[in-house]
Protein backbone atom coordinates (compact mmCIF):
# COMPACT_ATOMS: atom_id res chain seq x y z
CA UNK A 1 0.00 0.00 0.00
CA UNK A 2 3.06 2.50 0.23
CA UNK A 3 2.84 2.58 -3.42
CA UNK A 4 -0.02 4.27 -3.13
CA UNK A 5 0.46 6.33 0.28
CA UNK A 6 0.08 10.23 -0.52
CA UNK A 7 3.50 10.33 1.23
CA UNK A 8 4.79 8.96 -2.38
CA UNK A 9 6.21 11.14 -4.49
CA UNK A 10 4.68 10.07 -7.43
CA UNK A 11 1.36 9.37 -5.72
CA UNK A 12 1.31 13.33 -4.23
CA UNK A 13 3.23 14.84 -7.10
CA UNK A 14 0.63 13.48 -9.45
CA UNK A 15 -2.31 13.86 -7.78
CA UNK A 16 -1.21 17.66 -7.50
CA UNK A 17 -0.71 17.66 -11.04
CA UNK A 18 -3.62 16.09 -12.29
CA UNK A 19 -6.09 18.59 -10.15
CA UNK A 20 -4.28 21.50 -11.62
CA UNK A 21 -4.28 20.06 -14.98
CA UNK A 22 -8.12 19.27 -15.22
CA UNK A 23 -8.50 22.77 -13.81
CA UNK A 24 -6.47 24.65 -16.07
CA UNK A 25 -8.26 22.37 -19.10
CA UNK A 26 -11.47 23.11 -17.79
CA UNK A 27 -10.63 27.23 -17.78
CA UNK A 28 -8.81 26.46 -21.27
CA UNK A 29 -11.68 24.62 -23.00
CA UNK A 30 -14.23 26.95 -22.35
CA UNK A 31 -12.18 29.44 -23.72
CA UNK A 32 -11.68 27.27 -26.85
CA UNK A 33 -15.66 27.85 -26.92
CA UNK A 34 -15.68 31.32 -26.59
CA UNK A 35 -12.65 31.37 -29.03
CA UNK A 36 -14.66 29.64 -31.38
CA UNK A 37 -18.10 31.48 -30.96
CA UNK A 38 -16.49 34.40 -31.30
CA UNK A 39 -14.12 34.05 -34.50
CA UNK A 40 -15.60 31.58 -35.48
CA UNK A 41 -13.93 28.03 -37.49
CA UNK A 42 -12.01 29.64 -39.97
CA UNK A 43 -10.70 31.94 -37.27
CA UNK A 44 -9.71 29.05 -35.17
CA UNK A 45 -8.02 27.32 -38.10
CA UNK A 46 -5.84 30.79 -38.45
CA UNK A 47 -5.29 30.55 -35.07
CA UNK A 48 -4.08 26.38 -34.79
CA UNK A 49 -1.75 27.05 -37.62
CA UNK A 50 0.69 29.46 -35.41
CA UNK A 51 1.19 26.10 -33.13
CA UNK A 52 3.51 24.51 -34.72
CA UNK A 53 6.02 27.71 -35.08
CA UNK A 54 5.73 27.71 -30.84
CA UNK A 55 6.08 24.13 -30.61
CA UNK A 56 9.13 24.42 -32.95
CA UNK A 57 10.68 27.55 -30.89
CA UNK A 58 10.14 25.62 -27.68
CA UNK A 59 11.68 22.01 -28.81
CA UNK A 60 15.09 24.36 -29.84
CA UNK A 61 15.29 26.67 -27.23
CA UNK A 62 13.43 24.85 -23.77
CA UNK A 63 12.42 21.13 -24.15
CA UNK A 64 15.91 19.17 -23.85
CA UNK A 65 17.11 21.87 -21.04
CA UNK A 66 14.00 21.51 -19.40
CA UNK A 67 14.64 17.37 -19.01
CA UNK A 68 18.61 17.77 -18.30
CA UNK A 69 17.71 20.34 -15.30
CA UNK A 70 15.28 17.82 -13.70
CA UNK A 71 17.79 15.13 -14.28
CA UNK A 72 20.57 17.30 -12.54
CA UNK A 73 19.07 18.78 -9.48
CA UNK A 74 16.60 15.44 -8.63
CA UNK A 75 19.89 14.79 -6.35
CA UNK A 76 18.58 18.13 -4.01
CA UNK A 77 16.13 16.15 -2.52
CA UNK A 78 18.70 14.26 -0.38
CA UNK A 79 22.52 16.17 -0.09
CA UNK A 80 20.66 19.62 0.23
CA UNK A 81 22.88 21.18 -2.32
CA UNK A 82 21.60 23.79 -3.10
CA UNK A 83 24.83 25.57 -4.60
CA UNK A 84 25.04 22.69 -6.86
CA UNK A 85 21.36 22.97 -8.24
CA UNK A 86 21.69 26.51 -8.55
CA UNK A 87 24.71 26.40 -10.43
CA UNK A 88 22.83 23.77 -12.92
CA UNK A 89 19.46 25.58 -13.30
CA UNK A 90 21.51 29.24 -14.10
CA UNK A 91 23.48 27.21 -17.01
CA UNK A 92 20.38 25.65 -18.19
CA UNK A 93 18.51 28.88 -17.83
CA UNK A 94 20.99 31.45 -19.50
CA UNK A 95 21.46 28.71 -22.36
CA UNK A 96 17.77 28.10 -23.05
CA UNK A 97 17.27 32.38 -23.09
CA UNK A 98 19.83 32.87 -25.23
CA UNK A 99 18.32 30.45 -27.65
CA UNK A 100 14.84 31.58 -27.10
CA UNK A 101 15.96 35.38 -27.90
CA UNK A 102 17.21 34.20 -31.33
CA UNK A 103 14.27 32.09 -32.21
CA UNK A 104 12.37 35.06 -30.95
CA UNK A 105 14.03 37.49 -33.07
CA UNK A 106 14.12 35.06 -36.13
CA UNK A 107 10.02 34.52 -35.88
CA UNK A 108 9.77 37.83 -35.81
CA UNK A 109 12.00 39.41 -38.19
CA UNK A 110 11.17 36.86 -40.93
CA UNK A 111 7.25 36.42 -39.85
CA UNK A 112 6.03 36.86 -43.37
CA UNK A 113 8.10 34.70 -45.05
CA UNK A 114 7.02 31.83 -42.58
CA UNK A 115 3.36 32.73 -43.01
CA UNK A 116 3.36 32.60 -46.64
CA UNK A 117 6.44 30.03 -47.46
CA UNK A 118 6.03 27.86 -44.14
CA UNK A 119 2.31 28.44 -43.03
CA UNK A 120 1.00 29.14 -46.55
CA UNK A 121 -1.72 31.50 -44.98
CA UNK A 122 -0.48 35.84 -44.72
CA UNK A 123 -2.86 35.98 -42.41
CA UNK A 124 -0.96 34.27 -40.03
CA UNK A 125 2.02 36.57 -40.59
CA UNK A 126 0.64 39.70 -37.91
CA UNK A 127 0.18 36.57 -35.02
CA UNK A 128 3.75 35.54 -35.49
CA UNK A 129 5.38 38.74 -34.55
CA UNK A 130 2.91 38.93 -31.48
CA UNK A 131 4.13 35.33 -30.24
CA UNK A 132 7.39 35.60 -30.72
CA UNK A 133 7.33 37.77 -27.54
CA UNK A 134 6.50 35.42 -25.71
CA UNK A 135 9.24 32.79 -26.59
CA UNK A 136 11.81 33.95 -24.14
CA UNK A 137 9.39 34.18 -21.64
CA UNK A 138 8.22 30.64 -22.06
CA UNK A 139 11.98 29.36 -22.02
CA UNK A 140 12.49 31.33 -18.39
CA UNK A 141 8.93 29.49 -16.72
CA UNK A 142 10.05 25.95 -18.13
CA UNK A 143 13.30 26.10 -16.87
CA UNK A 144 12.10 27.07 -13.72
CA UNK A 145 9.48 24.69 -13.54
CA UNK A 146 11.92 21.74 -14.98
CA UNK A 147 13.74 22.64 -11.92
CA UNK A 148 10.97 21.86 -9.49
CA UNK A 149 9.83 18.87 -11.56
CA UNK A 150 13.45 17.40 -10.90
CA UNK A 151 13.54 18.07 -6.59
CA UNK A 152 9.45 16.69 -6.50
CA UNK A 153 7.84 19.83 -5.72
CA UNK A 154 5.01 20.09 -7.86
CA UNK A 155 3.36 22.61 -6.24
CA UNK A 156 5.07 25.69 -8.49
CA UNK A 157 4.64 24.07 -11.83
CA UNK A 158 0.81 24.06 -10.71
CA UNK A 159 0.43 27.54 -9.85
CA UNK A 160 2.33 29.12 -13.06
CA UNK A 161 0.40 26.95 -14.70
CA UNK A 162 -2.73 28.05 -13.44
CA UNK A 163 -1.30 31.65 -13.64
CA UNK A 164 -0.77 31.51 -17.23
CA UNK A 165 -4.00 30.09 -18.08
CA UNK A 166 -5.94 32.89 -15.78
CA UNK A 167 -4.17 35.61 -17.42
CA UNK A 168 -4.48 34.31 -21.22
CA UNK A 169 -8.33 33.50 -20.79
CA UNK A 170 -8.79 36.80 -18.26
CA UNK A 171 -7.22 38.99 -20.56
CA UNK A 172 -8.49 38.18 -23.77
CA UNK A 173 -12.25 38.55 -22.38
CA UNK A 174 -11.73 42.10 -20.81
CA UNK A 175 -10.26 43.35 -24.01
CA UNK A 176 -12.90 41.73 -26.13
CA UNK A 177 -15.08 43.64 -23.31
CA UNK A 178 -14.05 46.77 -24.16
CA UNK A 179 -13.62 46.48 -27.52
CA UNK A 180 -17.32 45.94 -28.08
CA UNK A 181 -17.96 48.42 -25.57
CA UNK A 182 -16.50 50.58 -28.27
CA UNK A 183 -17.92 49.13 -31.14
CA UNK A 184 -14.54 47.62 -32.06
CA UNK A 185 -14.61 44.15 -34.44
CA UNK A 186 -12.48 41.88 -32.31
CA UNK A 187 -9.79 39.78 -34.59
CA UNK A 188 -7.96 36.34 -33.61
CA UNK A 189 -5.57 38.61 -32.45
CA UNK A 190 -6.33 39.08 -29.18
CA UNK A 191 -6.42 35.50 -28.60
CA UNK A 192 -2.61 35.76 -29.49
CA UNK A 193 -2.13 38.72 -27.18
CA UNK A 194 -3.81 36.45 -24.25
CA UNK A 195 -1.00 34.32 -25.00
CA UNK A 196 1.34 36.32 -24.35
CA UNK A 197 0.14 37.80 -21.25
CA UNK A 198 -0.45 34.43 -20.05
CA UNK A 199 3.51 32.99 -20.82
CA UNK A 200 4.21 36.35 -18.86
CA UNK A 201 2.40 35.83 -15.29
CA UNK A 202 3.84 32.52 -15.77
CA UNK A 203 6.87 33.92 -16.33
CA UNK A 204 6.78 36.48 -13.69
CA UNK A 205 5.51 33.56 -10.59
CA UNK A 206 8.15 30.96 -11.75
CA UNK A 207 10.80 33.23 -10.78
CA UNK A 208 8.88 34.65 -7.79
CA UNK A 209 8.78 31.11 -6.73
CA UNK A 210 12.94 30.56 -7.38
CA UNK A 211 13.44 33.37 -5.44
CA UNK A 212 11.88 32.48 -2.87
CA UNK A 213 13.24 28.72 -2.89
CA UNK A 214 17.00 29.96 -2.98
CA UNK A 215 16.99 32.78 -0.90
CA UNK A 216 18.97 32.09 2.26
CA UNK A 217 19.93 28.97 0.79
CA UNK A 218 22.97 28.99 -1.27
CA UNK A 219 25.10 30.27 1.54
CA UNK A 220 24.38 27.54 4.11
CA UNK A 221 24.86 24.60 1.78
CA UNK A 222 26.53 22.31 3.66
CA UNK A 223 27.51 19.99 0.95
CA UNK A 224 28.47 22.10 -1.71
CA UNK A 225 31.96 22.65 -0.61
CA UNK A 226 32.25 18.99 -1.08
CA UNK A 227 30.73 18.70 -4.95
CA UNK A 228 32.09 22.16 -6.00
CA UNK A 229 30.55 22.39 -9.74
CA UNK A 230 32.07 25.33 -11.65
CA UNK A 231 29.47 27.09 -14.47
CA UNK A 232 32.00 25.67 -17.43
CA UNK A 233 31.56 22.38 -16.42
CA UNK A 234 27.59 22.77 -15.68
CA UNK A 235 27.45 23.96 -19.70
CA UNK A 236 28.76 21.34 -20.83
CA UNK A 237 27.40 18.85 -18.82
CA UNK A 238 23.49 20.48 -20.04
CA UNK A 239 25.11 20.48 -23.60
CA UNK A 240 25.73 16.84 -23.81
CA UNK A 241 22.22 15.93 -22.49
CA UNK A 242 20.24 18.42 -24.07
CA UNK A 243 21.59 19.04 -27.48
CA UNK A 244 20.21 15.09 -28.27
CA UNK A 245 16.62 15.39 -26.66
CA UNK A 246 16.26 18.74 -28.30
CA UNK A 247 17.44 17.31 -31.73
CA UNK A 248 15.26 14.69 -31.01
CA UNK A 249 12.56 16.86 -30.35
CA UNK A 250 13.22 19.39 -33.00
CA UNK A 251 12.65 16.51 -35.71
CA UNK A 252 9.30 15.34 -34.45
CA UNK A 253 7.79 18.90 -33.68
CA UNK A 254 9.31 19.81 -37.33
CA UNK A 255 6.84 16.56 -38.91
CA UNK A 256 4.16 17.38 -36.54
CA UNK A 257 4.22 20.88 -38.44
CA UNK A 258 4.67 19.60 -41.79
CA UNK A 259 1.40 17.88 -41.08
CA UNK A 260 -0.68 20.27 -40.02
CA UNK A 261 0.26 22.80 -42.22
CA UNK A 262 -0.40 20.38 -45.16
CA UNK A 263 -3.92 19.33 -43.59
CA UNK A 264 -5.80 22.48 -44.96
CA UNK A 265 -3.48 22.34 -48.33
CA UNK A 266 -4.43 18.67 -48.88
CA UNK A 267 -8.34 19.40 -48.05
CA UNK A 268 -8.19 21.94 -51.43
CA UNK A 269 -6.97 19.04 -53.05
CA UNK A 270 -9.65 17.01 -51.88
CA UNK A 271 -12.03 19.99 -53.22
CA UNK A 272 -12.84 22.40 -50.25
CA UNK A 273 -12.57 25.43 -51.01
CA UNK A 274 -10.17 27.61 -48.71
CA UNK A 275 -12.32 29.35 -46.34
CA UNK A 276 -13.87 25.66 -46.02
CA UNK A 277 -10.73 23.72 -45.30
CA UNK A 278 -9.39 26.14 -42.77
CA UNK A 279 -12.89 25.97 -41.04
CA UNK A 280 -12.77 22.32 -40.82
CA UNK A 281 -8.99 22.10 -39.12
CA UNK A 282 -10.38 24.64 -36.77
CA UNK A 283 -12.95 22.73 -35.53
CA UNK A 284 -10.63 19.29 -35.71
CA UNK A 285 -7.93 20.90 -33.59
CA UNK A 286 -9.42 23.50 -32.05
CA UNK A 287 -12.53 22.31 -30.60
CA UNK A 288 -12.75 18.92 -31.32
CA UNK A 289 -8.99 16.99 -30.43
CA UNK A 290 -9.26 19.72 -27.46
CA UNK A 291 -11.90 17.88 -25.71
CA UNK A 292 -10.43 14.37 -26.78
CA UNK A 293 -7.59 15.20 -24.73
CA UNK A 294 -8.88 16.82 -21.77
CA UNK A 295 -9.04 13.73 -19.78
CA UNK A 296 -5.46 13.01 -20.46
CA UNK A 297 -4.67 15.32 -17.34
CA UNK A 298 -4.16 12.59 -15.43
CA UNK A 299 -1.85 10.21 -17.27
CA UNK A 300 0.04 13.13 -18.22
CA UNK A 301 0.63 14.41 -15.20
CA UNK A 302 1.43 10.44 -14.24
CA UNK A 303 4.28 10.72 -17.20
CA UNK A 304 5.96 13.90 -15.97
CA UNK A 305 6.48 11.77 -12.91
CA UNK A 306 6.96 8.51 -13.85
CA UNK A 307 10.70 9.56 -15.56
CA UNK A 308 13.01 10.43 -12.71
CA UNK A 309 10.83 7.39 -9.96
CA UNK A 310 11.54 4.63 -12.81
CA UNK A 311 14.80 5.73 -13.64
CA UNK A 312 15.74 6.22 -9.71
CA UNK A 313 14.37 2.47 -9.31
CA UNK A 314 16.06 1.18 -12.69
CA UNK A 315 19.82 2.74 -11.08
CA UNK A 316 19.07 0.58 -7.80
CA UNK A 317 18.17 -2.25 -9.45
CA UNK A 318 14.86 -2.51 -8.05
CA UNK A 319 13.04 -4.11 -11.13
CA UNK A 320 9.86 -4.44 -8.99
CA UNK A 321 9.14 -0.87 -9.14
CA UNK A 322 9.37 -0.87 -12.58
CA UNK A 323 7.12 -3.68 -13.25
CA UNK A 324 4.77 -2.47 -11.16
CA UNK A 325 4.74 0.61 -13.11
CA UNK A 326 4.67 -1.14 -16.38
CA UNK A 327 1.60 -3.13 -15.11
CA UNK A 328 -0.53 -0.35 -13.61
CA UNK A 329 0.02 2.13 -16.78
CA UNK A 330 -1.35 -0.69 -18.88
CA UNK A 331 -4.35 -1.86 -16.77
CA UNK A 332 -5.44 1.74 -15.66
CA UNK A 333 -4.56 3.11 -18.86
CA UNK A 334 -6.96 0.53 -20.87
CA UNK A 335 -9.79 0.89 -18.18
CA UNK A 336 -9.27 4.37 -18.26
CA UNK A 337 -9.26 4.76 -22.00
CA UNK A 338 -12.12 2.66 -22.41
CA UNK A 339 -14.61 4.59 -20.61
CA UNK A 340 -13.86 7.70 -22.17
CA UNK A 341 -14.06 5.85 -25.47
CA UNK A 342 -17.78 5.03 -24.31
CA UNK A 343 -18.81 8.68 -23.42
CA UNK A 344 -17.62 10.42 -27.10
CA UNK A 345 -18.57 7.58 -28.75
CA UNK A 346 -22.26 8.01 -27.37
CA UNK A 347 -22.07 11.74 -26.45
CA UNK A 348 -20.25 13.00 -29.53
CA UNK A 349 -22.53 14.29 -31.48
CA UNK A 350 -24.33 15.81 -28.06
CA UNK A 351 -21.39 17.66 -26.90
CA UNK A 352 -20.71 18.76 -30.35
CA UNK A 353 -23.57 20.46 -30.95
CA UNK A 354 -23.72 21.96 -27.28
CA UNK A 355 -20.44 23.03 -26.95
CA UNK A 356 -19.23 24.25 -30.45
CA UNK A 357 -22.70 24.42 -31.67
CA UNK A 358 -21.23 22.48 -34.72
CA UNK A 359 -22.46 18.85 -36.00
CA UNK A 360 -18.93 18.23 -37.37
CA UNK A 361 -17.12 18.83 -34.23
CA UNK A 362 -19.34 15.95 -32.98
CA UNK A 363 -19.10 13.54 -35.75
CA UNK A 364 -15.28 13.77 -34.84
CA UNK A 365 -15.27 13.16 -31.35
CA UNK A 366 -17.43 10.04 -31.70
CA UNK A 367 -14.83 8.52 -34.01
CA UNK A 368 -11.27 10.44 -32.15
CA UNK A 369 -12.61 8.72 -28.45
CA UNK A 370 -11.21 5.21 -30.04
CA UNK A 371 -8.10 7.25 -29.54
CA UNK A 372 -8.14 7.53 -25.66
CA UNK A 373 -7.02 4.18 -24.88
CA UNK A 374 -4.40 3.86 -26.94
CA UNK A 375 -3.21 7.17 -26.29
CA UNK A 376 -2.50 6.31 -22.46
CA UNK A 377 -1.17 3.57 -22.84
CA UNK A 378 1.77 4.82 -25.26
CA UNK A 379 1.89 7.96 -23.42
CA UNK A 380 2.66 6.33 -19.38
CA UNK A 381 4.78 3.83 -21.30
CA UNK A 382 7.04 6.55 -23.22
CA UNK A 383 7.78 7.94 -19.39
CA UNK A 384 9.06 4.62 -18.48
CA UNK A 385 11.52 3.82 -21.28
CA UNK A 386 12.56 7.30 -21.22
CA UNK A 387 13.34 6.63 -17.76
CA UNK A 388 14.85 3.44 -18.31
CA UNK A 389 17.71 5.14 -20.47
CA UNK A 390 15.74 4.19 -23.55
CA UNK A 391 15.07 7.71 -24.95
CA UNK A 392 16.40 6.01 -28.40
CA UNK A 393 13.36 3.86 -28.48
CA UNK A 394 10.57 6.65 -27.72
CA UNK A 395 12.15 8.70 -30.85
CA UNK A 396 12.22 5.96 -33.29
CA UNK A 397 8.84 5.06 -31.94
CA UNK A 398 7.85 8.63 -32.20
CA UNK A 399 8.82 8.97 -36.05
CA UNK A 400 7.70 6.08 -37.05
CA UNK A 401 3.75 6.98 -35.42
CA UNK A 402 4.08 10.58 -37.72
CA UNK A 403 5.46 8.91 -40.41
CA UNK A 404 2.26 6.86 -40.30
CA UNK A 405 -0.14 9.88 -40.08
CA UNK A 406 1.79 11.64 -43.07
CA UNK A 407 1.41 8.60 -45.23
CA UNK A 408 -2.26 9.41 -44.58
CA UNK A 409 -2.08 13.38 -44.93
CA UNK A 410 -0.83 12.93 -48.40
CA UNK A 411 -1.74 9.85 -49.89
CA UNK A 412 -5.85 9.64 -48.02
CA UNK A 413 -6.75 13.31 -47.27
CA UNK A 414 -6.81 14.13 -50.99
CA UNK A 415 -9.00 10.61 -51.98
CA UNK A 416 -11.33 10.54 -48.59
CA UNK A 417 -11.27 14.16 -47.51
CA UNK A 418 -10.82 14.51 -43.57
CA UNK A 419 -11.92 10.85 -42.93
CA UNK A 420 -8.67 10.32 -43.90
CA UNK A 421 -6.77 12.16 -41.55
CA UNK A 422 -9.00 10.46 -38.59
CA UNK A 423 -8.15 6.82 -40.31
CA UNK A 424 -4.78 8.33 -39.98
CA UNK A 425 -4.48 8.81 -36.60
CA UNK A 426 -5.84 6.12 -35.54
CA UNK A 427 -3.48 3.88 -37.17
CA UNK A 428 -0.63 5.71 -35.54
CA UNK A 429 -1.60 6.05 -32.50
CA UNK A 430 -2.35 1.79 -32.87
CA UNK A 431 1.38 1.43 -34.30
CA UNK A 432 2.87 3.59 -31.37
CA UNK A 433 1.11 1.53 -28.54
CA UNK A 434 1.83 -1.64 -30.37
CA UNK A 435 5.67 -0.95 -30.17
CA UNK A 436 5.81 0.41 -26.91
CA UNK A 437 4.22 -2.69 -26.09
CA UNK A 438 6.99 -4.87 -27.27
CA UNK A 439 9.76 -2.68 -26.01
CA UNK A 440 9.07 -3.26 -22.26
CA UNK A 441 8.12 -7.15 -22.84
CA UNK A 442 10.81 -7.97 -20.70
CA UNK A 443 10.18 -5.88 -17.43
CA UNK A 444 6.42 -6.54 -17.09
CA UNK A 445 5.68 -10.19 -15.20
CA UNK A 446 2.02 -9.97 -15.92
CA UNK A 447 0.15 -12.24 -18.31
CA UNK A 448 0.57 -10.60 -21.29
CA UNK A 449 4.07 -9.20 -21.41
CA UNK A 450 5.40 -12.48 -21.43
């Protein structure tokens, strides 16, 4: 029963998690709603497209320093060094800025050209040079938090979380207040400027929150004088960890936006016209995929745990632990999965038309909830061979699951429309759970691993 005891760090740390990640999902997706009342599907589509430049920004400039700063200071939690944290969050926090500064400037400075050449929509050109603001801002806040993900104290990546979605969705409604208090049309980009507000307060509380943690500190650590750790040694020891992950995650982000820019191109193949085929990717990733994934708040707050407890319990050589965790992730992931499969299956079309007010929206949650199941399965089981050294594995896995839904983007999307896309993932997300699956055969002692 320890393995379940609140005082476990995993237990507490993602029970933490998971309340402040269905809160913050259930502030964000009514926002989607007003979002999507309010500019509309075609709006939203404008809107989805600028993802892919932030999730490209962040996999260069925060992801792999984010993991290699949790990896480095999990040893706080029992020498106390703080000296020796410090030193390793201000190398991976100068490094990541100074990366997000030049993506920042580079979005910005060349925002046209990546609307029209990259994006293939102008419109989105005016919402790049508003995010790229907030790029070194969101490097600072996942640095920070990476920090408190590594010592267990989940309690600070919860509130800037929180923060950040207050402030976006607070923001964005009392300008959109007063600008039809003034008679003002209100454009998608507000929605950007929420954004940006948000990253800030998230920003501004992470490092509220460091402040607070290291002040007094540094000066009374007792062991530091016995690990000294010099900043040219801190560099390159968060070079050699993070330059792979962030390669790693570079590559997939940079397929995952190759295919959703080419979603709306391959829908005017298909025969939409363009105001069409941006309205229907709106209301696939903006309203629809958003409630798929709402749920996931729990097994992805499980993952961000899962990493340093397996690969803690893989260094000891406790192999229980991590079939035990192998086990569980499968079992609760499949029960889990499987109900939510049951409500959008049955309720899709209902919460379709009474959230989003939009029959299409519904007709693709019924068919995306076959998605749940799978998804938390591959999802918990990434965590574990990620922290079982076997960050190798989750990449090839990874490209080979995009791969898949490309194949589908260009060869089915022009011959079925968007039913090909949802065939599409589908079959990935089936491929990636299949091979995750195989690749932890060996640790699980269950029936069915063996």
């Amino acid at each position: 029963m320890r393995y379940f005891s609140l005082k476990n760090p995993l237990v507490f740390g993602t029970v933490v998690l998971t309340i402040t990640g269905f809160v913050s999902r259930f502030i964000g997706f009514f926002y989607r709603i007003f979002l999507s009342r309010v500019f509309g599907a075609e709006g939203m589509g404008i809107y989805q497209l600028t993802a892919p430049v932030l999730a490209l920004t962040f996999a260069l400039s925060a992801a792999g320093i984010q993991t290699a700063i949790s990896k480095f200071v999990a040893r706080e939690t029992s020498t106390r060094d703080y000296r020796y944290s410090f030193v390793y969050l201000f190398s991976g926090l100068t490094l990541s800025l100074a990366l997000s500064i030049l993506c920042a400037g580079f979005v910005y400075c060349f925002s046209e050209q990546i609307a029209v050449r990259f994006l293939m929509e102008d419109r989105t050109a005016p919402l790049l040079r508003i995010i790229a603001l907030s790029i070194p801002m969101a490097a600072v806040h996942s640095c920070i938090n990476g920090y408190f993900y590594g010592i267990k104290k989940t309690g600070i990546p919860s509130i800037c979380q929180l923060s950040e979605q207050l402030m976006r969705v607070g923001s964005v409604y009392v300008i959109y207040t007063l600008c039809q208090k003034r008679g003002y049309s209100p454009t998608i980009s507000f929605a950007v400027i929420g954004l940006v507000i948000g990253e800030c307060a998230s920003m501004l509380v992470s490092l509220i929150a460091a402040w607070a943690h290291f002040s007094g500190k540094l000066n009374t650590s007792s062991a530091s004088s016995n690990v000294p750790v010099h900043l040219h040694r801190a560099l390159s020891d968060m070079l050699h960890l993070s330059i792979p992950l962030s390669a790693n995650r570079v590559i997939i982000n940079f397929l995952m936006s190759v295919e959703a820019v080419f979603i709306p191109a391959q829908l005017l193949r298909y025969g939409y016209a363009h105001q069409a085929a941006l309205s229907i990717y709106g209301v696939l990733t903006g309203m629809s995929l958003p409630l798929i994934l709402f749920p996931s708040a729990i097994t992805g707050s499980v993952c961000v745990l899962l990493l340093p407890v397996v690969s803690e319990a893989d260094a000891t050589g406790n192999q229980h632990i991590v079939e035990k965790a192998i086990q569980k992730s499968v079992k609760y992931g499949f029960l889990l999965g499987s109900v939510f499969t049951l409500i959008f299956f049955l309720g899709g079309s209902f919460l379709g038309n009474l959230l989003y007010q939009n029959e299409a929206a519904g007709r693709f949650i019924s068919v995306l909830g076959f998605l749940c199941p799978l998804m938390y399965i591959a999802s918990t089981l990434s965590s574990i061979l990620n922290g079982l050294g076997k960050t190798g594995l989750t990449f090839l896995y990874s490209m080979i699951s995009l791969l898949v839904r490309l194949f589908f983007v260009f060869f089915l999307i022009p011959v079925m429309g968007i039913n090909g896309y949802l065939l599409g993932l589908l079959a990935s997300q089936l491929v990636q759970t299949l091979l995750c699956l195989y690749a932890v055969r060996d640790y699980g002692s269950a029936p069915g691993f063996h």
